[in-house]
N, C-alpha and C. Protein backbone atom coordinates (compact mmCIF):
# COMPACT_ATOMS: atom_id res chain seq x y z
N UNK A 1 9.58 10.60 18.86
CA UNK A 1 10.07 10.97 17.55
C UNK A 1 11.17 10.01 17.14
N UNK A 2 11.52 9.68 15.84
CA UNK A 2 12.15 8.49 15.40
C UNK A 2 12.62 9.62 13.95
N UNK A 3 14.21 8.97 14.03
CA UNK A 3 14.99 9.52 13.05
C UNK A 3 15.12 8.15 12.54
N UNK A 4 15.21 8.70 10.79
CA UNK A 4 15.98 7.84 9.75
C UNK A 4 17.25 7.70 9.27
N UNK A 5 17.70 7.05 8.70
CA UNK A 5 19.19 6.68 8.38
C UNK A 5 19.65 7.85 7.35
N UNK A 6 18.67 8.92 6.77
CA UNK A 6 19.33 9.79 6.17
C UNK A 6 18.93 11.13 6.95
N UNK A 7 18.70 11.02 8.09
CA UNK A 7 18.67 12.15 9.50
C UNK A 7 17.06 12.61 9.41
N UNK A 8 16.36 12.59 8.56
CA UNK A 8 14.46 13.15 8.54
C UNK A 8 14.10 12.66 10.10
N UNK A 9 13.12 13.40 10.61
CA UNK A 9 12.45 13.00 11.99
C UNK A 9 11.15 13.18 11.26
N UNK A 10 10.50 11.61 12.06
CA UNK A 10 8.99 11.56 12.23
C UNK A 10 8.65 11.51 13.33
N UNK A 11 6.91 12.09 13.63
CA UNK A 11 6.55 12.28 14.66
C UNK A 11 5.78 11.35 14.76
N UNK A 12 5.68 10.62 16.03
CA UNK A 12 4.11 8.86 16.40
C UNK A 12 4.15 9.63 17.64
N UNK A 13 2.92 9.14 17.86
CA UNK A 13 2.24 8.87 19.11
C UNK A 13 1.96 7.64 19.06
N UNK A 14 1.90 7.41 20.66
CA UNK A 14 2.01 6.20 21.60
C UNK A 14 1.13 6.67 23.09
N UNK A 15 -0.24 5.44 23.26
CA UNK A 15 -0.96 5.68 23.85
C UNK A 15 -1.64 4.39 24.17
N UNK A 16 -2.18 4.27 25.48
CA UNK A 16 -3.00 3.08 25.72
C UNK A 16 -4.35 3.23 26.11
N UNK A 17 -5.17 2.08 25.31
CA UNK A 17 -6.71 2.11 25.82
C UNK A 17 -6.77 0.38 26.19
N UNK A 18 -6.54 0.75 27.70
CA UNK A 18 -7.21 -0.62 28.58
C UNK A 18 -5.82 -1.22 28.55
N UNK A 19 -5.48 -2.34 28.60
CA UNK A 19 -4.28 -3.19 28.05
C UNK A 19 -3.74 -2.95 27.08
N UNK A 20 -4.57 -2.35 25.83
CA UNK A 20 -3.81 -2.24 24.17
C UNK A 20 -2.87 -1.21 24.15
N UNK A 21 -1.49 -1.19 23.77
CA UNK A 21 -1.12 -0.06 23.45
C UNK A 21 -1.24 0.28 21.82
N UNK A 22 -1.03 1.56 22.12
CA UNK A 22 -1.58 1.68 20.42
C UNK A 22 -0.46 3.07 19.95
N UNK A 23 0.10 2.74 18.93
CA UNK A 23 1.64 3.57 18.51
C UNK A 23 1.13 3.77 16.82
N UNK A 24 1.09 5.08 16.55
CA UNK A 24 0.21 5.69 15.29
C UNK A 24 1.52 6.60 14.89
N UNK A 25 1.65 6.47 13.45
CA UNK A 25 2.50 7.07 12.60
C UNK A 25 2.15 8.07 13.05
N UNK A 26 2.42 9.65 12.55
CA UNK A 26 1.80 11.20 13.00
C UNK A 26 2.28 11.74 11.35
N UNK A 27 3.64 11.72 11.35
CA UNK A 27 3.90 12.27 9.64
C UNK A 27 5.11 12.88 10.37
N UNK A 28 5.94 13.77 9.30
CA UNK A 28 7.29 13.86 9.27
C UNK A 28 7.41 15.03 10.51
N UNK A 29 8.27 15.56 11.01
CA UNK A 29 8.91 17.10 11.57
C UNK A 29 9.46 17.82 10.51
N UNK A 30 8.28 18.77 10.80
CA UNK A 30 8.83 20.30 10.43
C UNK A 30 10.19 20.45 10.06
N UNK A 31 10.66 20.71 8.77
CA UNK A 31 11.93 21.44 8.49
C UNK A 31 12.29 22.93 8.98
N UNK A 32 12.80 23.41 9.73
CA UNK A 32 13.17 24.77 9.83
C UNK A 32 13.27 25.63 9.05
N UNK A 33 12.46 26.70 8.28
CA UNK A 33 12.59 27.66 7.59
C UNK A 33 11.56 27.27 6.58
N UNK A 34 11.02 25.84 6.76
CA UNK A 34 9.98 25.62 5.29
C UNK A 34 8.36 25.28 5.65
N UNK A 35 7.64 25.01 4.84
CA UNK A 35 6.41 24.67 5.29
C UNK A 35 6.24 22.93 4.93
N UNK A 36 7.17 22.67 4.87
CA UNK A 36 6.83 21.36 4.69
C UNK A 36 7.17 20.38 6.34
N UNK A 37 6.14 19.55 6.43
CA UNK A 37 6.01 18.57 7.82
C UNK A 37 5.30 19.47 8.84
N UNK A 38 5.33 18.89 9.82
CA UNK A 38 4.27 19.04 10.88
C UNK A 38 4.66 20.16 12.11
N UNK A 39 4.43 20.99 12.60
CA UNK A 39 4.67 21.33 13.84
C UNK A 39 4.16 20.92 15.28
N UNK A 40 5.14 21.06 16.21
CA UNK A 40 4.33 19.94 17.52
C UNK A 40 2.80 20.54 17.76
N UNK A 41 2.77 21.39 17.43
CA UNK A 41 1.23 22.05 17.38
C UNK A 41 0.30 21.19 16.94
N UNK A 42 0.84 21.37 15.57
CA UNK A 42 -0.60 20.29 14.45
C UNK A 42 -0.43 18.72 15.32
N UNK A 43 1.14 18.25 15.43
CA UNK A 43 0.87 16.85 15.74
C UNK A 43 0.48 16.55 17.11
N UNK A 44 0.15 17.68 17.99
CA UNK A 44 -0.75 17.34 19.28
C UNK A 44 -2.24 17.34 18.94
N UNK A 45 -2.57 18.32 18.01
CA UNK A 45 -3.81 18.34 17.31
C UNK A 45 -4.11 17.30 16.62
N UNK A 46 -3.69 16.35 16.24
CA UNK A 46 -3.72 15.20 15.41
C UNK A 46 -3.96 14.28 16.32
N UNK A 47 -2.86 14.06 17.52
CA UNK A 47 -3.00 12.87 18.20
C UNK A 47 -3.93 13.01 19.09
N UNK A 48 -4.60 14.19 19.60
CA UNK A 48 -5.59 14.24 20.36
C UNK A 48 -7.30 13.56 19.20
N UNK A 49 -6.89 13.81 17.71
CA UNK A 49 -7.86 13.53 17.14
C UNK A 49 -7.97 11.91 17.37
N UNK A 50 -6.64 11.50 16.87
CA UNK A 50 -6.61 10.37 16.72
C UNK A 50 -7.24 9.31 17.66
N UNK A 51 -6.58 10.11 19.45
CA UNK A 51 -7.19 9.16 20.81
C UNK A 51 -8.76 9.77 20.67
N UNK A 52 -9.25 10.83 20.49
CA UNK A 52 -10.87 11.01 20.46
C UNK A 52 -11.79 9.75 19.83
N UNK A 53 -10.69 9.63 18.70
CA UNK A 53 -11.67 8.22 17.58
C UNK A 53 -11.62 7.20 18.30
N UNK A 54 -10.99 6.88 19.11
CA UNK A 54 -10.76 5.34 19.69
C UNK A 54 -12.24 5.06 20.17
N UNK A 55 -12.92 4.07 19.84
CA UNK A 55 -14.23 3.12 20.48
C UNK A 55 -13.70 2.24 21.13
N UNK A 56 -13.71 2.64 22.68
CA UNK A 56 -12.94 1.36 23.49
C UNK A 56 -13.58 0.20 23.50
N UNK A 57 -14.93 0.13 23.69
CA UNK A 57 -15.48 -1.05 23.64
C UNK A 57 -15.34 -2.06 22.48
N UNK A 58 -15.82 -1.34 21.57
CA UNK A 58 -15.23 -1.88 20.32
C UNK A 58 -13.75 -3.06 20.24
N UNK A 59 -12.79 -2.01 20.58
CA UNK A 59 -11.26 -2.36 20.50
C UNK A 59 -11.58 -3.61 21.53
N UNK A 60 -12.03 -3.48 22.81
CA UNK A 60 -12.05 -4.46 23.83
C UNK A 60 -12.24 -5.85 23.61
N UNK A 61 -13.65 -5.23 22.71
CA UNK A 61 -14.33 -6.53 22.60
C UNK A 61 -14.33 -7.30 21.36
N UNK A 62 -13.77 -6.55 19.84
CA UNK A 62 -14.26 -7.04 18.70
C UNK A 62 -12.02 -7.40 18.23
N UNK A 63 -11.55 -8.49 17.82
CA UNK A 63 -10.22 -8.14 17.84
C UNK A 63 -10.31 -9.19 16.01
N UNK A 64 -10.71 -8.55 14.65
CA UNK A 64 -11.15 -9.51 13.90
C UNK A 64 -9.76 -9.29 12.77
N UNK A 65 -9.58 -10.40 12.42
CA UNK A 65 -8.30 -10.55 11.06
C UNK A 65 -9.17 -10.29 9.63
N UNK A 66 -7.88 -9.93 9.06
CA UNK A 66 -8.56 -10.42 7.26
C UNK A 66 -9.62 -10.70 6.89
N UNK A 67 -8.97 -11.55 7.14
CA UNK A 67 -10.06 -12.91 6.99
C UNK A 67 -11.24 -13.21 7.36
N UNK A 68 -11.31 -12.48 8.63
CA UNK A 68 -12.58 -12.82 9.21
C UNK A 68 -13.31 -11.36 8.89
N UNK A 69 -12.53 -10.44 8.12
CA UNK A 69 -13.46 -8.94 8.22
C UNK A 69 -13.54 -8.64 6.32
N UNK A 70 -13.37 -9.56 5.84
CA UNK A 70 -13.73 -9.95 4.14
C UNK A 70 -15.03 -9.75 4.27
N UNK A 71 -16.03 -11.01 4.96
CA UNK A 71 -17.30 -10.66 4.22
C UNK A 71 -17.83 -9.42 4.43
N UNK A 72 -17.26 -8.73 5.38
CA UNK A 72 -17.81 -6.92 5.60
C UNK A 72 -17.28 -6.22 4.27
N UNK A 73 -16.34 -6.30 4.14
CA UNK A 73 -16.20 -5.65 2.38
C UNK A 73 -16.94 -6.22 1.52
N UNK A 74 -16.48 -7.48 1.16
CA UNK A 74 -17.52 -7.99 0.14
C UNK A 74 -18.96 -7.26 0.04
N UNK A 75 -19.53 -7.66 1.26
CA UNK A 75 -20.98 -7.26 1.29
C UNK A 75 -20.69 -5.90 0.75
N UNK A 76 -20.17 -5.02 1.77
CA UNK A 76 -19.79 -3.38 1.07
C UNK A 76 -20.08 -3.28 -0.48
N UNK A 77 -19.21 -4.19 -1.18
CA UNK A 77 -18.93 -4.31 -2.61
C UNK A 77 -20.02 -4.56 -3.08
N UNK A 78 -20.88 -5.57 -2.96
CA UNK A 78 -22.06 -5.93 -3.22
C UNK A 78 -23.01 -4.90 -4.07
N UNK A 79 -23.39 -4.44 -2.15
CA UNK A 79 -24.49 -3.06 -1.89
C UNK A 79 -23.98 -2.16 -2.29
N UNK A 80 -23.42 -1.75 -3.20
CA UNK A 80 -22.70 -0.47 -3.96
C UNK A 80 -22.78 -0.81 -5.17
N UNK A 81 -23.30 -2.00 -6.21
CA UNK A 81 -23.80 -2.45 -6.99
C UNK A 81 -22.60 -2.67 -8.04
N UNK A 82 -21.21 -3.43 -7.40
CA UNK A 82 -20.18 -3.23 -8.28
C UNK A 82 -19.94 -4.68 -8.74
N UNK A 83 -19.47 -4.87 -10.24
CA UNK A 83 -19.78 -5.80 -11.04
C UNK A 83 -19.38 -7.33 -9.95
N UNK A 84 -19.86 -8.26 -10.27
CA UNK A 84 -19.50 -9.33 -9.77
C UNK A 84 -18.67 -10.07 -10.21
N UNK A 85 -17.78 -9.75 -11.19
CA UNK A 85 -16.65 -9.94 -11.94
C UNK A 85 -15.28 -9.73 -10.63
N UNK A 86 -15.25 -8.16 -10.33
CA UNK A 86 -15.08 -6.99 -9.34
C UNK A 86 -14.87 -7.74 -8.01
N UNK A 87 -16.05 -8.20 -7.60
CA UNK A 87 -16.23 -8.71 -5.78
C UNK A 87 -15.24 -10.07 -6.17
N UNK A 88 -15.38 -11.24 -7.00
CA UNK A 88 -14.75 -11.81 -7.23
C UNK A 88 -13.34 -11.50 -7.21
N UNK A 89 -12.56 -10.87 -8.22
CA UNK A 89 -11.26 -10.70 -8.19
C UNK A 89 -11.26 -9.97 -6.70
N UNK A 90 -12.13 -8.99 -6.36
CA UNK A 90 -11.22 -8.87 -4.38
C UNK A 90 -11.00 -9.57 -3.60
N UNK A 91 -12.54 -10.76 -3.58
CA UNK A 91 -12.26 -11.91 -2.93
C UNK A 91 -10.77 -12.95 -2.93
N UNK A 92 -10.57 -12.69 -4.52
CA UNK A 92 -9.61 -13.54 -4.83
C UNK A 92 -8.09 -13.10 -4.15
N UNK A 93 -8.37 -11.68 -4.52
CA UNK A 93 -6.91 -11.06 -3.96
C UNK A 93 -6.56 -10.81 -2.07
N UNK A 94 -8.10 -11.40 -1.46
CA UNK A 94 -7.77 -11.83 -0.24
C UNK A 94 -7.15 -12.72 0.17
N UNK A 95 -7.82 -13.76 -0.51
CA UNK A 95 -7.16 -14.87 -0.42
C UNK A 95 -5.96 -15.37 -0.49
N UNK A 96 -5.74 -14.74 -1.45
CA UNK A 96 -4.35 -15.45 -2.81
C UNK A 96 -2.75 -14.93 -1.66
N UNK A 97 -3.70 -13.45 -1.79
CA UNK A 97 -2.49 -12.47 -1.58
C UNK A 97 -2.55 -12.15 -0.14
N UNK A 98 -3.32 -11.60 0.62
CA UNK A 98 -3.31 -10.67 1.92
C UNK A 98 -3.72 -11.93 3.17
N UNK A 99 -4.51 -12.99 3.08
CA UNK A 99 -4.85 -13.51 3.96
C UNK A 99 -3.11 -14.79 4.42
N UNK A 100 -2.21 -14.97 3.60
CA UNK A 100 -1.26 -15.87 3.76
C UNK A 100 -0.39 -15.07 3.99
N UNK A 101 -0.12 -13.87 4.40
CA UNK A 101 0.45 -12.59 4.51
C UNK A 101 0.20 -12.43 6.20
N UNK A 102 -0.89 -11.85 6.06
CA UNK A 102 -1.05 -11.98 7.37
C UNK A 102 -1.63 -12.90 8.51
N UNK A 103 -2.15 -13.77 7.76
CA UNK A 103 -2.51 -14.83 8.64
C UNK A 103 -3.97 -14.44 9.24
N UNK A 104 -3.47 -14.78 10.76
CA UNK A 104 -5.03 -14.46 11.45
C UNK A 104 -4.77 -13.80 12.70
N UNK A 105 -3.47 -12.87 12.37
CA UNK A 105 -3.38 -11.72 13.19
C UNK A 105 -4.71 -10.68 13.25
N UNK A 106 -4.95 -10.21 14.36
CA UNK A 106 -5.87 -9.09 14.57
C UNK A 106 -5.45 -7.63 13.89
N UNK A 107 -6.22 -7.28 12.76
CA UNK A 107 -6.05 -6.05 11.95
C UNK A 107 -5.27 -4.77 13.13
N UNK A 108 -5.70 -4.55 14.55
CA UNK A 108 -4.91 -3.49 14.97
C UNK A 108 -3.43 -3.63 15.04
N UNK A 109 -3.27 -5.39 15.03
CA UNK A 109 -1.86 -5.39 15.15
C UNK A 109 -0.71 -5.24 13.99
N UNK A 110 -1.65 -4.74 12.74
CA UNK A 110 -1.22 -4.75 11.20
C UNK A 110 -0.72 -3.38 11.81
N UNK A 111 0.05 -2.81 11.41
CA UNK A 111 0.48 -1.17 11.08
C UNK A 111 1.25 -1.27 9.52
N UNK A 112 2.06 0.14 9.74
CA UNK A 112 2.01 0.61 8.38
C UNK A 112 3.55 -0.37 7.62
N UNK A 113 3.93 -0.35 8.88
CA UNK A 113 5.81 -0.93 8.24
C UNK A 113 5.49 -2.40 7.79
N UNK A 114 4.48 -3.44 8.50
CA UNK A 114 4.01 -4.41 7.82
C UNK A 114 3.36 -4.67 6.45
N UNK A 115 2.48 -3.35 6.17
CA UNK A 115 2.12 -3.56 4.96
C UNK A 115 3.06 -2.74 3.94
N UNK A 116 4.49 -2.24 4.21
CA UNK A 116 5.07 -1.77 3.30
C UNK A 116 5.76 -3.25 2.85
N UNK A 117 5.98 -3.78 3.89
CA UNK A 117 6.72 -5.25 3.46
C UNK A 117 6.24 -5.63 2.84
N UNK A 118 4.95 -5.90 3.14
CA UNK A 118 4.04 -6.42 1.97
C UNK A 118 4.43 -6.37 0.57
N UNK A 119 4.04 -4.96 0.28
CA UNK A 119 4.35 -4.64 -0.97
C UNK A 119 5.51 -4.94 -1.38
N UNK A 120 6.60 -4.48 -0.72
CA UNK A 120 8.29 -5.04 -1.38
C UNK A 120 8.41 -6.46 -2.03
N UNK A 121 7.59 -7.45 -1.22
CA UNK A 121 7.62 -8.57 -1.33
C UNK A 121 6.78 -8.61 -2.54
N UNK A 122 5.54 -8.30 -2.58
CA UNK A 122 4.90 -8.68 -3.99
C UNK A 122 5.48 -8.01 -5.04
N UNK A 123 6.46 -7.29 -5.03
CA UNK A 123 7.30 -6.87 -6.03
C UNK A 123 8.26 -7.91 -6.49
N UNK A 124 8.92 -7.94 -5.35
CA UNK A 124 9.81 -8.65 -5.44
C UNK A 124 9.89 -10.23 -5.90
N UNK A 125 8.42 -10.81 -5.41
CA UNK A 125 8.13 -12.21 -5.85
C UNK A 125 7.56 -12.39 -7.27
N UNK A 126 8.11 -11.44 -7.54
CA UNK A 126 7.83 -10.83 -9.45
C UNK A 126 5.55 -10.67 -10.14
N UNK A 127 5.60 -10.16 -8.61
CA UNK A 127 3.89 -9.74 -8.96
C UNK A 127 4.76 -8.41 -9.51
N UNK A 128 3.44 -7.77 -10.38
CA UNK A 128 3.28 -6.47 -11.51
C UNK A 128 2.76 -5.51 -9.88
N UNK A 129 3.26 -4.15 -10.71
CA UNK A 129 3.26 -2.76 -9.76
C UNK A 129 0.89 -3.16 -9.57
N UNK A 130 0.81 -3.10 -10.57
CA UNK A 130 -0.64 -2.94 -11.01
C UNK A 130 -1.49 -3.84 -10.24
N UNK A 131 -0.95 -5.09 -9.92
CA UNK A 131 -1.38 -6.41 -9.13
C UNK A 131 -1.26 -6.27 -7.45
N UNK A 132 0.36 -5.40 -7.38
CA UNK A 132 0.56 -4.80 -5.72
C UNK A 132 -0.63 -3.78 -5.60
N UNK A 133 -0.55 -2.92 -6.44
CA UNK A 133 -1.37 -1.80 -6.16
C UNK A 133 -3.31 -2.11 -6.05
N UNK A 134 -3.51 -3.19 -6.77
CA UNK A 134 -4.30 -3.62 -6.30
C UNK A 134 -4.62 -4.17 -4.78
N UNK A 135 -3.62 -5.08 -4.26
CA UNK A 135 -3.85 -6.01 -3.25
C UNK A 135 -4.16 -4.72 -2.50
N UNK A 136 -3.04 -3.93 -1.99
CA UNK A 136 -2.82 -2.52 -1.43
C UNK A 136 -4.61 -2.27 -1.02
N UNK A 137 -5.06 -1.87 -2.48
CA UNK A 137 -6.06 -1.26 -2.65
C UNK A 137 -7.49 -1.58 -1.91
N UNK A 138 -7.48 -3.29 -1.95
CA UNK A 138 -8.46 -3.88 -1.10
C UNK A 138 -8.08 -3.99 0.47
N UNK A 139 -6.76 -4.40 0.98
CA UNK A 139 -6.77 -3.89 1.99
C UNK A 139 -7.21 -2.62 2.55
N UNK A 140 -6.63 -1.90 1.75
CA UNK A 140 -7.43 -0.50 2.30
C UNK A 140 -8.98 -0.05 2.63
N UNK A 141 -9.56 -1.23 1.75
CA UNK A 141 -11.12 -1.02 2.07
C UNK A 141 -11.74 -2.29 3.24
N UNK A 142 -10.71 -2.59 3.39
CA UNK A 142 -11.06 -3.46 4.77
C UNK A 142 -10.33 -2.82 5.84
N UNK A 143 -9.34 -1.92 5.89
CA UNK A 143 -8.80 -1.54 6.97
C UNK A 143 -9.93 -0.43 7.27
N UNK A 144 -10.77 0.40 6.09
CA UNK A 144 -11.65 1.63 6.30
C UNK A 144 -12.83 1.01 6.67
N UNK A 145 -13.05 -0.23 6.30
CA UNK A 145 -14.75 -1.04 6.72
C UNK A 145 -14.95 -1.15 8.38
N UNK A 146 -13.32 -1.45 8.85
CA UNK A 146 -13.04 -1.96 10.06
C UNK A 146 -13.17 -0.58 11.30
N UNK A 147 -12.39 0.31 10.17
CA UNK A 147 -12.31 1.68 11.07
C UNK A 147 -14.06 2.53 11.50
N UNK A 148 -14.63 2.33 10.26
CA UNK A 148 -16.14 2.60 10.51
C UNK A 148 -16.75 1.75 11.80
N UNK A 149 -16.45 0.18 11.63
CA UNK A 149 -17.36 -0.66 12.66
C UNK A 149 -16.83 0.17 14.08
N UNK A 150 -15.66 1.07 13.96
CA UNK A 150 -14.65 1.12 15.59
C UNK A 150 -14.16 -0.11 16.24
N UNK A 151 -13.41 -0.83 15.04
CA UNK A 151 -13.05 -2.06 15.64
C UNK A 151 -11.18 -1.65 15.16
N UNK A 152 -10.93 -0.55 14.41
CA UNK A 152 -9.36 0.12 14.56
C UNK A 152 -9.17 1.11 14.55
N UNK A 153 -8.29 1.80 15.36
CA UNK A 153 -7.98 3.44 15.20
C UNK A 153 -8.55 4.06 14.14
N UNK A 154 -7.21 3.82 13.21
CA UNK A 154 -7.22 4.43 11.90
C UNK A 154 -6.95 3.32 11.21
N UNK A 155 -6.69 3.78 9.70
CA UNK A 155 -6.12 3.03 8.70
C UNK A 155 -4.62 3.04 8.49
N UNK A 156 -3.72 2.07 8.34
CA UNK A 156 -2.34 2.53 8.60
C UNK A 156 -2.41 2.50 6.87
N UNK A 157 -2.72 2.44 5.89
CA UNK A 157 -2.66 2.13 4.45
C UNK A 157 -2.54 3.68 3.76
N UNK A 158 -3.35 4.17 4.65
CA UNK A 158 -2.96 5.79 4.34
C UNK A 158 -1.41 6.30 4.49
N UNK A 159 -0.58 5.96 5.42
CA UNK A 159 0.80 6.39 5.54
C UNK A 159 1.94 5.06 4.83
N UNK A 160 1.37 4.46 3.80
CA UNK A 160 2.33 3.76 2.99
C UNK A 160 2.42 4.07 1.61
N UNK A 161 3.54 4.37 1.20
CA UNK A 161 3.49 4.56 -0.09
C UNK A 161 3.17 3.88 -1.37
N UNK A 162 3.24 4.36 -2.36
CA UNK A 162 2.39 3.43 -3.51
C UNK A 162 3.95 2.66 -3.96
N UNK A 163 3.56 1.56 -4.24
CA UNK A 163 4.71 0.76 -5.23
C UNK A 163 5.08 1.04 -6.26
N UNK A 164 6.64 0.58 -6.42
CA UNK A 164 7.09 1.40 -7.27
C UNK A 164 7.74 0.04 -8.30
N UNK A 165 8.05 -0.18 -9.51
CA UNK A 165 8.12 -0.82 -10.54
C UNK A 165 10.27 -1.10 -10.20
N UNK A 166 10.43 -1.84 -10.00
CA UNK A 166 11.84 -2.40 -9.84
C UNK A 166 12.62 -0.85 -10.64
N UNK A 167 14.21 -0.90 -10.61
CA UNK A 167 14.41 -0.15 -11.45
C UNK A 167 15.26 -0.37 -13.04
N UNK A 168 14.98 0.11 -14.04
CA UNK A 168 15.21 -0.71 -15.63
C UNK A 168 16.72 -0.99 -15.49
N UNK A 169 17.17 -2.38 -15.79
CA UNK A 169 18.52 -2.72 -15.84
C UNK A 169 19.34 -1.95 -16.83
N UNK A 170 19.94 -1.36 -16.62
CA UNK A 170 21.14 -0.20 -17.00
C UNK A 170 21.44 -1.27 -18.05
N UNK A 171 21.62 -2.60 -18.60
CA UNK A 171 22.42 -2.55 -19.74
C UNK A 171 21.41 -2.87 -20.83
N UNK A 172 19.68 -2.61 -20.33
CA UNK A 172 18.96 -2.38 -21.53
C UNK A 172 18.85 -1.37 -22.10
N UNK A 173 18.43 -0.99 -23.20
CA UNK A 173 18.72 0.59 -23.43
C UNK A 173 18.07 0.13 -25.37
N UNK A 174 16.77 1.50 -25.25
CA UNK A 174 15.96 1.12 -26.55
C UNK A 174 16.84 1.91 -27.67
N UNK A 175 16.21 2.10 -28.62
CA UNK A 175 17.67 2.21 -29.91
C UNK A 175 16.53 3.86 -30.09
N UNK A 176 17.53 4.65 -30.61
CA UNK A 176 16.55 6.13 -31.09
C UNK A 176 16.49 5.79 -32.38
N UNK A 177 15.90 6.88 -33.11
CA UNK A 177 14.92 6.59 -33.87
C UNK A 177 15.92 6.60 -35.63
N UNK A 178 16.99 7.22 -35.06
CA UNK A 178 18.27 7.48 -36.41
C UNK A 178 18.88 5.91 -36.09
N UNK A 179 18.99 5.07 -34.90
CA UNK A 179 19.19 3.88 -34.97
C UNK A 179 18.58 3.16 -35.45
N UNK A 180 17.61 3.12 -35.22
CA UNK A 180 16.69 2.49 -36.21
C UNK A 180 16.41 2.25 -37.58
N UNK A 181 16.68 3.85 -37.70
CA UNK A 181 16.74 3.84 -39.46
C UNK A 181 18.16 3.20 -40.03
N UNK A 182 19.18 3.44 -38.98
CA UNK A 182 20.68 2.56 -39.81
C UNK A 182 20.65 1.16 -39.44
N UNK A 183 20.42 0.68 -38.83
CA UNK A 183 19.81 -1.07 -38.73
C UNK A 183 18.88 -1.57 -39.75
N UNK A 184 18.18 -0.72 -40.62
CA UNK A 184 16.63 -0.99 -41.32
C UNK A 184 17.71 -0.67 -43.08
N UNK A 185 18.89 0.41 -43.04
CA UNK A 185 19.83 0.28 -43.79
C UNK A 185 21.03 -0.75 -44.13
N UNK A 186 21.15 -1.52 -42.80
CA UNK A 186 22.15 -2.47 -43.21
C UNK A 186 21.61 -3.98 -43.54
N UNK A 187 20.36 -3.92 -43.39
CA UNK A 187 19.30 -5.45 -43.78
C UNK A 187 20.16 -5.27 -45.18
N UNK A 188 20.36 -6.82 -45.65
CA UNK A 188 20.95 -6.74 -47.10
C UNK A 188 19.68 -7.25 -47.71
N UNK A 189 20.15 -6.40 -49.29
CA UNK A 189 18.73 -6.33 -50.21
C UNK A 189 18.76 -7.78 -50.94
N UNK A 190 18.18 -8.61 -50.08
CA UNK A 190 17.77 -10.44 -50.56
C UNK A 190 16.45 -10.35 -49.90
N UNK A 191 16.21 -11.88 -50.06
CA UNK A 191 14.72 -12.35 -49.63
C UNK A 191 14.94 -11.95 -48.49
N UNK A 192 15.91 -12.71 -47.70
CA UNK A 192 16.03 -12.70 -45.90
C UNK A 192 15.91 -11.59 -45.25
N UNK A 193 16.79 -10.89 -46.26
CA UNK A 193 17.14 -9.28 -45.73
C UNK A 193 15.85 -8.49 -45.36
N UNK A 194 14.96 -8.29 -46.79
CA UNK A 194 13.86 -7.76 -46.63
C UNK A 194 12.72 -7.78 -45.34
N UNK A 195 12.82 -9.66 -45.23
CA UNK A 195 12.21 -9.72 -44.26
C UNK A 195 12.67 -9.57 -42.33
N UNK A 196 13.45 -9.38 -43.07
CA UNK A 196 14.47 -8.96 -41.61
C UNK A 196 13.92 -7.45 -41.25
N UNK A 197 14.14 -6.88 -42.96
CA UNK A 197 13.63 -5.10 -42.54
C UNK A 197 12.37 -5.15 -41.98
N UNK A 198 11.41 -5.81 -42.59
CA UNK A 198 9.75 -5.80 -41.98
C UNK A 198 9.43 -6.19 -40.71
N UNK A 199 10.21 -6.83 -39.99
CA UNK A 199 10.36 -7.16 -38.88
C UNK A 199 11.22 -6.11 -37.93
């Protein structure tokens, strides 16, 4: 269990198949008196789910990046008959965005705190919420393509949150609507003025 800097406890499990160790988010601890978070109950029930899914052979033998587990989505994308406009821009947002990101690390070694960075960063490198939430989005269907083959646990994309839009600089501030009308009053009545009001 792992506490945060404003005292919340989360619950992971930590477990090995063969050489790999493998350390899985679980979700928050139980608050006392509420129903919100987990009890050690559910999160033994969870992590027993979680080690059931493991395909050791799989894990053993198949260890594939990004990059190398694209054309399994793509194709996905394909055979689901979605525009080719569509497969294009995912392709693109492999590339552009997720494959120079992570390189040609092996997807089990992605977890969830890596791809939150992710996102901070494509915020931060002044990509749009809409553009993160995309990239996000195709990872996620390569982390679920991967989880089907049993070549990863789970998906860590499920326990990251969605991006969030910087926050509005405090000394912008839009005018209400009686402002408006006394700004649209002080245009002086000339050529300029007028067109000042229409504007």
């Amino acid at each position: 269990m792992a506490r945060d800097g404003d005292g919340r406890e989360t619950w992971y499990g930590k477990w090995r198949v063969g050489s790999t160790q493998v350390k899985r988010r679980i979700g928050p601890k139980r608050v006392a008196g509420t129903h919100e978070g987990l009890t050690r109950t559910q999160v033994e029930a969870e992590l027993r789910r979680l080690i059931g899914a493991i395909d050791k052979p799989a894990l053993a033998t198949h260890r594939p990046s990004v990059a190398q587990a694209r054309e399994l989505v793509l194709a996905r994308a394909r055979s689901r008959g979605r525009k080719r406009s569509t497969v294009m821009s995912d392709e693109s947002v492999i590339r552009v965005h997720l494959v120079p990101f992570v390189g040609e690390r092996p997807l089990q070694e992605i977890g969830w705190r890596e791809i939150e960075t992710f996102s901070r960063q494509m915020i931060r490198g002044g990509r749009s919420v809409k553009t993160t939430f995309n990239a996000l989005g195709v990872l996620h269907a390569i982390f679920e393509a991967a989880r089907r083959e049993g070549w990863v646990v789970a998906n860590p994309c499920t326990l990251v949150d969605k991006p969030h839009a910087p926050e509005a600089d405090p000394d912008i501030r839009f005018l209400e609507p009686e402002e408006v009308e006394a700004l649209l009053r002080g245009a002086p009545d000339e050529d300029l003025g007028r067109v000042e009001r229409r504007m």
